[in-house]
C-alpha atoms as a PDB file:
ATOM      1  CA  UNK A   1       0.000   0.000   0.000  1.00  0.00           C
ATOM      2  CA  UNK A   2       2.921   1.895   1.099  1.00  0.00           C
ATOM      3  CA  UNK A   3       4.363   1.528  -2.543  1.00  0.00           C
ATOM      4  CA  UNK A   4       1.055   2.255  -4.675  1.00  0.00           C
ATOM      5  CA  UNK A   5       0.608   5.562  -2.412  1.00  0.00           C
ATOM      6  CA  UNK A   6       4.299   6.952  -3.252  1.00  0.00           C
ATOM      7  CA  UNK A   7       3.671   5.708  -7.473  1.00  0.00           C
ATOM      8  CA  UNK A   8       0.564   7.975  -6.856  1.00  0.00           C
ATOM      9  CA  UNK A   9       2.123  11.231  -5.475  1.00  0.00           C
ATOM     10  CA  UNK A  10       5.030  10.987  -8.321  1.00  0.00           C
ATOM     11  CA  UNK A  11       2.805  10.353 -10.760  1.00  0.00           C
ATOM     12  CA  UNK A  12       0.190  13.698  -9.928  1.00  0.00           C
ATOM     13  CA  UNK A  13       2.823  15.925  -8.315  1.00  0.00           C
ATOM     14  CA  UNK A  14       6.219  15.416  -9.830  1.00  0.00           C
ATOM     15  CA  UNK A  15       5.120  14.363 -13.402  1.00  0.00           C
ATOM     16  CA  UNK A  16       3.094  17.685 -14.138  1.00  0.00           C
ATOM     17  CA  UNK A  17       5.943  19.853 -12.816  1.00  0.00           C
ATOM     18  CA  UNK A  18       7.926  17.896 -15.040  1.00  0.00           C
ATOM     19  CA  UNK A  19       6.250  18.349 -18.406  1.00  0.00           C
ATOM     20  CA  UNK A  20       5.514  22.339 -17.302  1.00  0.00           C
ATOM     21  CA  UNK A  21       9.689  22.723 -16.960  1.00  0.00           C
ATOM     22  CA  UNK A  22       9.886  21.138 -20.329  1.00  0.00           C
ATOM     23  CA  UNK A  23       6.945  23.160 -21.928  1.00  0.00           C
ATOM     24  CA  UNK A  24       8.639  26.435 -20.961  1.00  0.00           C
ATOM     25  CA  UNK A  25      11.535  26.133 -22.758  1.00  0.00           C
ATOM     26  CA  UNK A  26      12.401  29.167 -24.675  1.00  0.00           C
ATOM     27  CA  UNK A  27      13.032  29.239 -28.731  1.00  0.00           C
ATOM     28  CA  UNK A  28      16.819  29.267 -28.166  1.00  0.00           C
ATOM     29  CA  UNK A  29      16.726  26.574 -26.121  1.00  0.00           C
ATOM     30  CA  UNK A  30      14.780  24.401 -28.784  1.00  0.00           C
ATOM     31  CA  UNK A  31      17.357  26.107 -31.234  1.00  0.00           C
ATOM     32  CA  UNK A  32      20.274  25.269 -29.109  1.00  0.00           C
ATOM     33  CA  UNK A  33      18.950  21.396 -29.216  1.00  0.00           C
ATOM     34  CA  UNK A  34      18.566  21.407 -33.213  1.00  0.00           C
ATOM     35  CA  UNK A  35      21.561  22.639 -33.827  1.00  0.00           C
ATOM     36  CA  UNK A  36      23.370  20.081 -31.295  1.00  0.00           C
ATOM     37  CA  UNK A  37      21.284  17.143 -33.017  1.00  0.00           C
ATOM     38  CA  UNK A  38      22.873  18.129 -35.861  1.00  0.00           C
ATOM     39  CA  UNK A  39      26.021  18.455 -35.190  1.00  0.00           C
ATOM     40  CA  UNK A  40      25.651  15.091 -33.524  1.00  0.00           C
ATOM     41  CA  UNK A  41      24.310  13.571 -36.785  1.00  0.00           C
ATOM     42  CA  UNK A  42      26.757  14.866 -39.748  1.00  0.00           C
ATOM     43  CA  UNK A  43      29.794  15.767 -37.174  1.00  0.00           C
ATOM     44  CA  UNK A  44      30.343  19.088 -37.647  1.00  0.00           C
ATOM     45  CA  UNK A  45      28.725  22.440 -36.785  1.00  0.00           C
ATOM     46  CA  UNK A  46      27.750  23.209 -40.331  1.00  0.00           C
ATOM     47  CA  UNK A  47      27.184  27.150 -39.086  1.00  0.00           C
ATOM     48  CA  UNK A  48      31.130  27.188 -39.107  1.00  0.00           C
ATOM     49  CA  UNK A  49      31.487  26.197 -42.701  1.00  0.00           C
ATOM     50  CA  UNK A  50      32.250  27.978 -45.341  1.00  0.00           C
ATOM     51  CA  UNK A  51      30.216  27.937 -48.278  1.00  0.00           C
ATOM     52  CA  UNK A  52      32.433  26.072 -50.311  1.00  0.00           C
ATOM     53  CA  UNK A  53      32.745  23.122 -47.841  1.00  0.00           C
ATOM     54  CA  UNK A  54      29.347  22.888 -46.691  1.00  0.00           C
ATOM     55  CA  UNK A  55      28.560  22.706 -50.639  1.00  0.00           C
ATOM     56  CA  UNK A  56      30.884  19.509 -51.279  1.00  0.00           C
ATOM     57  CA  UNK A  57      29.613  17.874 -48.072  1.00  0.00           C
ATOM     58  CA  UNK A  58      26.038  18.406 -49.142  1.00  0.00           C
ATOM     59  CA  UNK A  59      27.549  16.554 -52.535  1.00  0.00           C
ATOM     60  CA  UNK A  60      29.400  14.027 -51.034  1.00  0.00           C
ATOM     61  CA  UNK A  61      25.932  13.496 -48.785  1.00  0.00           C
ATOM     62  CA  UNK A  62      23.835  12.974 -52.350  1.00  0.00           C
ATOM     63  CA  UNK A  63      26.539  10.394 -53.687  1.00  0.00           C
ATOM     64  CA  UNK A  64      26.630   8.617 -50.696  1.00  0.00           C
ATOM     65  CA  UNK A  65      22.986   8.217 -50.748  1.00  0.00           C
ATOM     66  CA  UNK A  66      23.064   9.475 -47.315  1.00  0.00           C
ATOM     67  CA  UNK A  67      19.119  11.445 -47.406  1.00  0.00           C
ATOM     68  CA  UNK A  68      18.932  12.513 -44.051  1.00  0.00           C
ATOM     69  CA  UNK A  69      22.752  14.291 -44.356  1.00  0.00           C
ATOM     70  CA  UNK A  70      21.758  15.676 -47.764  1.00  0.00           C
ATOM     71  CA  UNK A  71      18.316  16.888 -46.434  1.00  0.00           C
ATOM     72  CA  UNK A  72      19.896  18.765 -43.316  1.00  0.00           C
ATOM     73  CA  UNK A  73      23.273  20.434 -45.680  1.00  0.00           C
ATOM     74  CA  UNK A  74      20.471  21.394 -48.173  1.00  0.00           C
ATOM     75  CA  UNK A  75      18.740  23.266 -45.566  1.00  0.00           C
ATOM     76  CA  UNK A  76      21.499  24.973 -44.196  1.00  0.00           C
ATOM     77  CA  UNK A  77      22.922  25.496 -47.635  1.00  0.00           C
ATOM     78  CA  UNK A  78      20.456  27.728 -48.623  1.00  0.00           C
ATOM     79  CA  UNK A  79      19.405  29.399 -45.836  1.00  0.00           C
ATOM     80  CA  UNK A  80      22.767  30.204 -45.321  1.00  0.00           C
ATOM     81  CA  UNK A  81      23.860  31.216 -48.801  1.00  0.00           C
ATOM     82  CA  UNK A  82      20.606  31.704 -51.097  1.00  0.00           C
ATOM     83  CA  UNK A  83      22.648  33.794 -53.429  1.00  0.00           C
ATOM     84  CA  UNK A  84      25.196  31.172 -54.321  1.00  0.00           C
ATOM     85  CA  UNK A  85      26.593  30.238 -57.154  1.00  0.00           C
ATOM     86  CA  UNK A  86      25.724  26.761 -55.989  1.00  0.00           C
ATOM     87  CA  UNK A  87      22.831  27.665 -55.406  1.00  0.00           C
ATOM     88  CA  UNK A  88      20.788  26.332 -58.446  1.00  0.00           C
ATOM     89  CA  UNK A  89      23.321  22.854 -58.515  1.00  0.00           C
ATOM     90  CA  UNK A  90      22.030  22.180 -54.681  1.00  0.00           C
ATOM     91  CA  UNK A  91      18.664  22.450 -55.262  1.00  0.00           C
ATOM     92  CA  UNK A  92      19.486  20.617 -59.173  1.00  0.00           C
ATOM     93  CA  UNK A  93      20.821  18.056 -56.725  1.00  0.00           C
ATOM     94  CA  UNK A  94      17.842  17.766 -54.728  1.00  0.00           C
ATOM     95  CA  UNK A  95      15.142  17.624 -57.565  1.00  0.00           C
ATOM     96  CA  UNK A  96      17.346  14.642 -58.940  1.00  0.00           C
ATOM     97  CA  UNK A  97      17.401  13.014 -55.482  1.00  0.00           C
ATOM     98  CA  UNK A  98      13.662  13.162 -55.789  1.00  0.00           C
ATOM     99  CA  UNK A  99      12.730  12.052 -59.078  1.00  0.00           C
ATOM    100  CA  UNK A 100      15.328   9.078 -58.144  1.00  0.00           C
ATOM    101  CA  UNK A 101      12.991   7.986 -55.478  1.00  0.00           C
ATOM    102  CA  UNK A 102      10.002   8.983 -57.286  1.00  0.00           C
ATOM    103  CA  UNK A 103       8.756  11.829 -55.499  1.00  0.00           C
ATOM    104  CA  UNK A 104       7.517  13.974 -58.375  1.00  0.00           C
ATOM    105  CA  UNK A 105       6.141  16.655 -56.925  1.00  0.00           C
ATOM    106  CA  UNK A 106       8.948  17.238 -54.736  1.00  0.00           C
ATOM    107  CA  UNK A 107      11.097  17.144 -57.734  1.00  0.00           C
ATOM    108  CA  UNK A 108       8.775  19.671 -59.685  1.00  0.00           C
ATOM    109  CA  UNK A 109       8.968  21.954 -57.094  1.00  0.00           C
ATOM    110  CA  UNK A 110      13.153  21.795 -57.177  1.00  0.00           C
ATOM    111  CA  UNK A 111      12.953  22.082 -60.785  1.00  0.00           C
ATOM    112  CA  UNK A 112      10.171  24.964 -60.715  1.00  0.00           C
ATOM    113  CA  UNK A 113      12.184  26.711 -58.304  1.00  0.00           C
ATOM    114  CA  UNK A 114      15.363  26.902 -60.406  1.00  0.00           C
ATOM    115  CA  UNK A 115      13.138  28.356 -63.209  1.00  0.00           C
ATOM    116  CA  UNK A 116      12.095  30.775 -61.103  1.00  0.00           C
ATOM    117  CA  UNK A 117      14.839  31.847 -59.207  1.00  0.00           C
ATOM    118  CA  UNK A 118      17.565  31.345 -60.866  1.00  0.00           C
ATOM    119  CA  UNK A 119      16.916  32.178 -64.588  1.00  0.00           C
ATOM    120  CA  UNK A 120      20.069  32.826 -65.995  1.00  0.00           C
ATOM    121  CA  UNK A 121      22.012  30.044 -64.329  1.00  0.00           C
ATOM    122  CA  UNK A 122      23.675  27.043 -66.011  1.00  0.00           C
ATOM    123  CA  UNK A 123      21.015  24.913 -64.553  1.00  0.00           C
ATOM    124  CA  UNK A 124      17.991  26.617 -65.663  1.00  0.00           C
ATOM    125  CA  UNK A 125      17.872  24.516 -69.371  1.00  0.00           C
ATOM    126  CA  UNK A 126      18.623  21.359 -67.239  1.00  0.00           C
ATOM    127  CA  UNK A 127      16.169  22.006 -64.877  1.00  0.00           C
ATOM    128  CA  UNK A 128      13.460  22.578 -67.364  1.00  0.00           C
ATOM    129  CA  UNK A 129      14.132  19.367 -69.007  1.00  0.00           C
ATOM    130  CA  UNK A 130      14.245  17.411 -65.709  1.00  0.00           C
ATOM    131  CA  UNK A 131      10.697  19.207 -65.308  1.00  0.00           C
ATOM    132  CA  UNK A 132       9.416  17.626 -68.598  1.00  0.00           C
ATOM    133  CA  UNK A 133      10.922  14.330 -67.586  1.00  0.00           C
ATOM    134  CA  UNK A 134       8.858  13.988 -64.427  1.00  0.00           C
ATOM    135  CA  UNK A 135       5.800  15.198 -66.202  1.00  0.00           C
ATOM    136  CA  UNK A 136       6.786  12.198 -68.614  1.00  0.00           C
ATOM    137  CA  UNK A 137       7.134   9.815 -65.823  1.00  0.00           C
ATOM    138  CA  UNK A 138       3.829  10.876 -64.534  1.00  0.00           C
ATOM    139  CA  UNK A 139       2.409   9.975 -67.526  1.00  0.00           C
ATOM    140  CA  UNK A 140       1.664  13.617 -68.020  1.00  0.00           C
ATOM    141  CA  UNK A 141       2.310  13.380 -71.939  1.00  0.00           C
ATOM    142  CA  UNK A 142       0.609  16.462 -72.650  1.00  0.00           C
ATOM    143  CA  UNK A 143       2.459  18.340 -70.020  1.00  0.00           C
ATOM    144  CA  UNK A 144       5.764  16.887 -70.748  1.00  0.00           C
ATOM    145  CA  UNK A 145       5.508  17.808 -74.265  1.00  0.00           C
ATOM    146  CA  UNK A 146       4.657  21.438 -73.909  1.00  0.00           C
ATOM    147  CA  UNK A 147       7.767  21.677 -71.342  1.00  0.00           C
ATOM    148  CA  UNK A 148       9.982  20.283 -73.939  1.00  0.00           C
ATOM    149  CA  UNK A 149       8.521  22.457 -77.405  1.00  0.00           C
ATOM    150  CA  UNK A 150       9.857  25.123 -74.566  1.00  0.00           C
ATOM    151  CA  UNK A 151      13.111  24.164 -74.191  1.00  0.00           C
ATOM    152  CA  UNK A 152      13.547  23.533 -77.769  1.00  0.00           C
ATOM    153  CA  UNK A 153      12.835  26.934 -78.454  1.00  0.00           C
ATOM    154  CA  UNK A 154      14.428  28.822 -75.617  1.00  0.00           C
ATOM    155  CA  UNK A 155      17.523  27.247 -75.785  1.00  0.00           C
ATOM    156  CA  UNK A 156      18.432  26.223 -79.469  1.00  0.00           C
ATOM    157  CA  UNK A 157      21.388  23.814 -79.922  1.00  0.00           C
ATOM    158  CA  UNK A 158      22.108  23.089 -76.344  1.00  0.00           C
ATOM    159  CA  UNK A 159      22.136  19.349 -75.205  1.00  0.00           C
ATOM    160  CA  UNK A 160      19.086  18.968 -73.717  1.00  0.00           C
ATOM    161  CA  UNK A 161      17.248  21.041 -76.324  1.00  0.00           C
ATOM    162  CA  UNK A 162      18.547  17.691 -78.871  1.00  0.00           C
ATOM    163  CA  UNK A 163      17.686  15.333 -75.696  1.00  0.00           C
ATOM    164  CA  UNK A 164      13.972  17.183 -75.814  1.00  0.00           C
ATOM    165  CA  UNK A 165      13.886  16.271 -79.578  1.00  0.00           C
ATOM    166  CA  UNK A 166      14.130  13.210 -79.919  1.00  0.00           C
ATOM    167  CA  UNK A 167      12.349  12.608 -76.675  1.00  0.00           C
ATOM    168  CA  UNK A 168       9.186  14.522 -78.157  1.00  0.00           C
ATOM    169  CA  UNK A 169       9.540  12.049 -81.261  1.00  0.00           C
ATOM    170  CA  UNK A 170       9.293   9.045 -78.922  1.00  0.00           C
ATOM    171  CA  UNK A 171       6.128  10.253 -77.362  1.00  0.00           C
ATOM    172  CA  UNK A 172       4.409  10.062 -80.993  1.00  0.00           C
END
């Protein structure tokens, strides 16, 4: 009796002053904890790195196949350094990632964001192509088509303006 009376007084007095000490937590506290968890996870505090290194680990995460590394160096990446000149190859990177695993709408959104963003870049053509490609995947014909008449005629002799081509010819 002794016993079940001492379980009770833990569990109504101590146990609510518990979870109130953890509820008030401030927003640098819950800050402080992210940023430890990852440090813990990829090993280094990627606020320290410069935005050459944090862009080759977030490449050596996506050839690795390590998603969980890539996700949280893509995230810092560009809230970090939006204005990159990596910029458009990290999120390139991550729209590739995703129409690997087959998430197409994640990948539209990386390739629509490119577009959008990043207009003159080097990735902008690619990106535009990779969009078609998903729409093909999709089975999205119409769609697909329509992004590739578009890179045919924006961007005239580059490679994925042939790739678009003959790609439109297979879909007859």
């Amino acid at each position: 009796m002794r016993h079940f009376l001492r379980m009770t007084w833990i569990v109504l007095f101590i146990f609510p002053l518990v979870s109130q000490a953890k509820n008030s937590k401030s927003k640098t506290s819950n800050e402080f904890s992210e940023q430890a968890l990852l440090i813990e996870l990829t090993g280094k505090d990627q606020g320290k790195l410069s935005e050459v290194d944090l862009y080759s680990e977030l490449v050596a995460a996506y050839q690795s196949q390590d998603e969980i590394g890539f996700q949280s160096r893509l995230q810092t990446f560009m809230s970090r350094f939006p204005r990159s000149s990596f910029a458009d190859n990290a999120l390139y990177l991550a729209g590739r990632k995703a129409l690997e695993q087959k998430r197409y709408a994640q990948a539209l959104k990386y390739f629509q964001r490119i577009i959008a963003e990043y207009p003159r870049s080097n990735r902008a053509v690619s990106a535009q192509f990779a969009k078609a490609m998903a729409y093909k995947q999709m089975n999205l014909t119409t769609e697909s088509r329509k992004v590739m008449k578009e890179v045919v005629q924006k961007y005239p002799g580059s490679p994925e303006s042939f790739r678009a081509d003959s790609e439109m010819r297979l879909l007859n």
